[in-house]
Protein backbone atom coordinates (compact mmCIF):
# COMPACT_ATOMS: atom_id res chain seq x y z
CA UNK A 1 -102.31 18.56 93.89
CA UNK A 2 -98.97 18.40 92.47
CA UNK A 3 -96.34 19.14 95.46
CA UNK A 4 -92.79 20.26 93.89
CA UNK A 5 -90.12 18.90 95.68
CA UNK A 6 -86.95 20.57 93.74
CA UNK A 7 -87.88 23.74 94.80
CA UNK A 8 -86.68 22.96 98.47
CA UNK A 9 -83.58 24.18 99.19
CA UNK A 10 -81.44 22.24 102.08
CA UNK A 11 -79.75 24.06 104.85
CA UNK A 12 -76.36 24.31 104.77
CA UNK A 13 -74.80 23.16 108.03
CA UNK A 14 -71.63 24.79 108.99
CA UNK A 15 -68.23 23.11 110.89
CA UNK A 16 -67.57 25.33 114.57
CA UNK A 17 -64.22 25.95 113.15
CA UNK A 18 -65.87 27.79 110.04
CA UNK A 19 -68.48 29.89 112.10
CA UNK A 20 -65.73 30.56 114.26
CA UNK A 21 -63.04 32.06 111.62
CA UNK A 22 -65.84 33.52 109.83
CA UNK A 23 -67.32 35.44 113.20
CA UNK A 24 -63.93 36.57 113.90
CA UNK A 25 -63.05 37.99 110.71
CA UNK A 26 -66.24 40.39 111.39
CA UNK A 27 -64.93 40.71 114.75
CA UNK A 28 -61.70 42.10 113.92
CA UNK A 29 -63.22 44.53 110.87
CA UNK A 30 -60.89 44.33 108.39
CA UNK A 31 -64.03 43.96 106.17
CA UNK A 32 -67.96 44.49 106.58
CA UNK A 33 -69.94 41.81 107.25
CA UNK A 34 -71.93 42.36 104.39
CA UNK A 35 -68.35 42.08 102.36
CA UNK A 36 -67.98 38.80 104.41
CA UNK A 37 -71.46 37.54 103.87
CA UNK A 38 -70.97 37.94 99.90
CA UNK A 39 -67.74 36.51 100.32
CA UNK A 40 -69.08 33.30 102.08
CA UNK A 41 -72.46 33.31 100.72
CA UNK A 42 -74.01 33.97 103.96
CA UNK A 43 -76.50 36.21 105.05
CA UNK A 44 -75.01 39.12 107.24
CA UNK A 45 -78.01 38.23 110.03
CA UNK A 46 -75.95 35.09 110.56
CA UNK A 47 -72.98 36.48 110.58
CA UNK A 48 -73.94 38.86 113.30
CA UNK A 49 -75.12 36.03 115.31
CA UNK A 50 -72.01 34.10 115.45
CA UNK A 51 -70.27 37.24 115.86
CA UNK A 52 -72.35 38.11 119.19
CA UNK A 53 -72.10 34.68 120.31
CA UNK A 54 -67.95 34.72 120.00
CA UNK A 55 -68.06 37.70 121.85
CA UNK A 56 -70.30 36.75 124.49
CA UNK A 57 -68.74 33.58 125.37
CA UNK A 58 -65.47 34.27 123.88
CA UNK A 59 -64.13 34.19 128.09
CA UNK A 60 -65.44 30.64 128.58
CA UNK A 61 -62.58 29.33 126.42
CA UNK A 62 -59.91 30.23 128.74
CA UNK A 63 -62.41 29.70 131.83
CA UNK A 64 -61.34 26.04 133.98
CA UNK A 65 -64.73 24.92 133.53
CA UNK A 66 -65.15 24.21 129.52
CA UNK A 67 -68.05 23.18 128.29
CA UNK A 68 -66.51 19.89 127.44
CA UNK A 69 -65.22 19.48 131.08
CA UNK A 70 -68.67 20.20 132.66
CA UNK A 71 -70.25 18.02 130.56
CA UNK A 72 -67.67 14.94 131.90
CA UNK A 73 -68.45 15.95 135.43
CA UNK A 74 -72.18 15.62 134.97
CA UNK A 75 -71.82 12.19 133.66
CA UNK A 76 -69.53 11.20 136.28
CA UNK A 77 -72.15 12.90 138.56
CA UNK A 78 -75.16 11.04 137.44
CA UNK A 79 -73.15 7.66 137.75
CA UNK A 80 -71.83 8.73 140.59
CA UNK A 81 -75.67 9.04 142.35
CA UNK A 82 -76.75 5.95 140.31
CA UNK A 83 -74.27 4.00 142.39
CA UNK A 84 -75.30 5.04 145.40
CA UNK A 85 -78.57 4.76 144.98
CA UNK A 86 -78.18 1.11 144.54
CA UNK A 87 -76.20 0.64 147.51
CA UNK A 88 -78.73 2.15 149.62
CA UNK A 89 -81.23 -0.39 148.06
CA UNK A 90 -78.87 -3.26 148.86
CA UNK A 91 -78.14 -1.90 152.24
CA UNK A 92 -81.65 -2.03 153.04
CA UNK A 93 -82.74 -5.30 151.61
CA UNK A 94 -79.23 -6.50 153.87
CA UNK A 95 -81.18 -4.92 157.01
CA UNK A 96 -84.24 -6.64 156.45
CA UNK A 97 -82.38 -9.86 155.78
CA UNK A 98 -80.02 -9.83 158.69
CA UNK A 99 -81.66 -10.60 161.97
């Protein structure tokens, strides 16, 4: 059984800043988003997607806690409990130690 490997087509992976010009030109409505889709070469399901996405989280752009923030905090976090759960090891080996 012969398997035909050139008939696989890749995905096409697409930069944030792309999906997110793309999702507001369908946003605004100047054009369709089948008109966009032809113009991109995208399918207008995608196009919808990122569309709905920008305009459900559209607000959490100008919200304090970014993505990119939060993210920071919850590393700091983990470290943060990390550290303290080794102290609380050492401070109990330095109980059983001390007399």
């Amino acid at each position: 059984m012969e398997v035909n490997r050139g008939m696989t087509k890749q995905r096409r992976r697409h930069s944030a800043q792309f999906k997110f010009r793309v999702a507001m030109d369908a946003a605004r409505e100047v054009k369709t988003i089948s008109q966009l889709a032809a113009e991109h070469g995208l399918h207008p399901n995608l196009i919808s997607q990122w569309k709905k996405k920008l305009l459900d989280e559209g607000s959490g752009i100008f919200s304090k806690a970014s993505a990119d923030h939060q993210k920071r905090e919850e590393v700091i976090q983990t470290e943060l409990y990390e550290q303290i759960g080794r102290l609380k090891m050492e401070l109990e080996w330095l109980k059983k130690k001390v007399p």
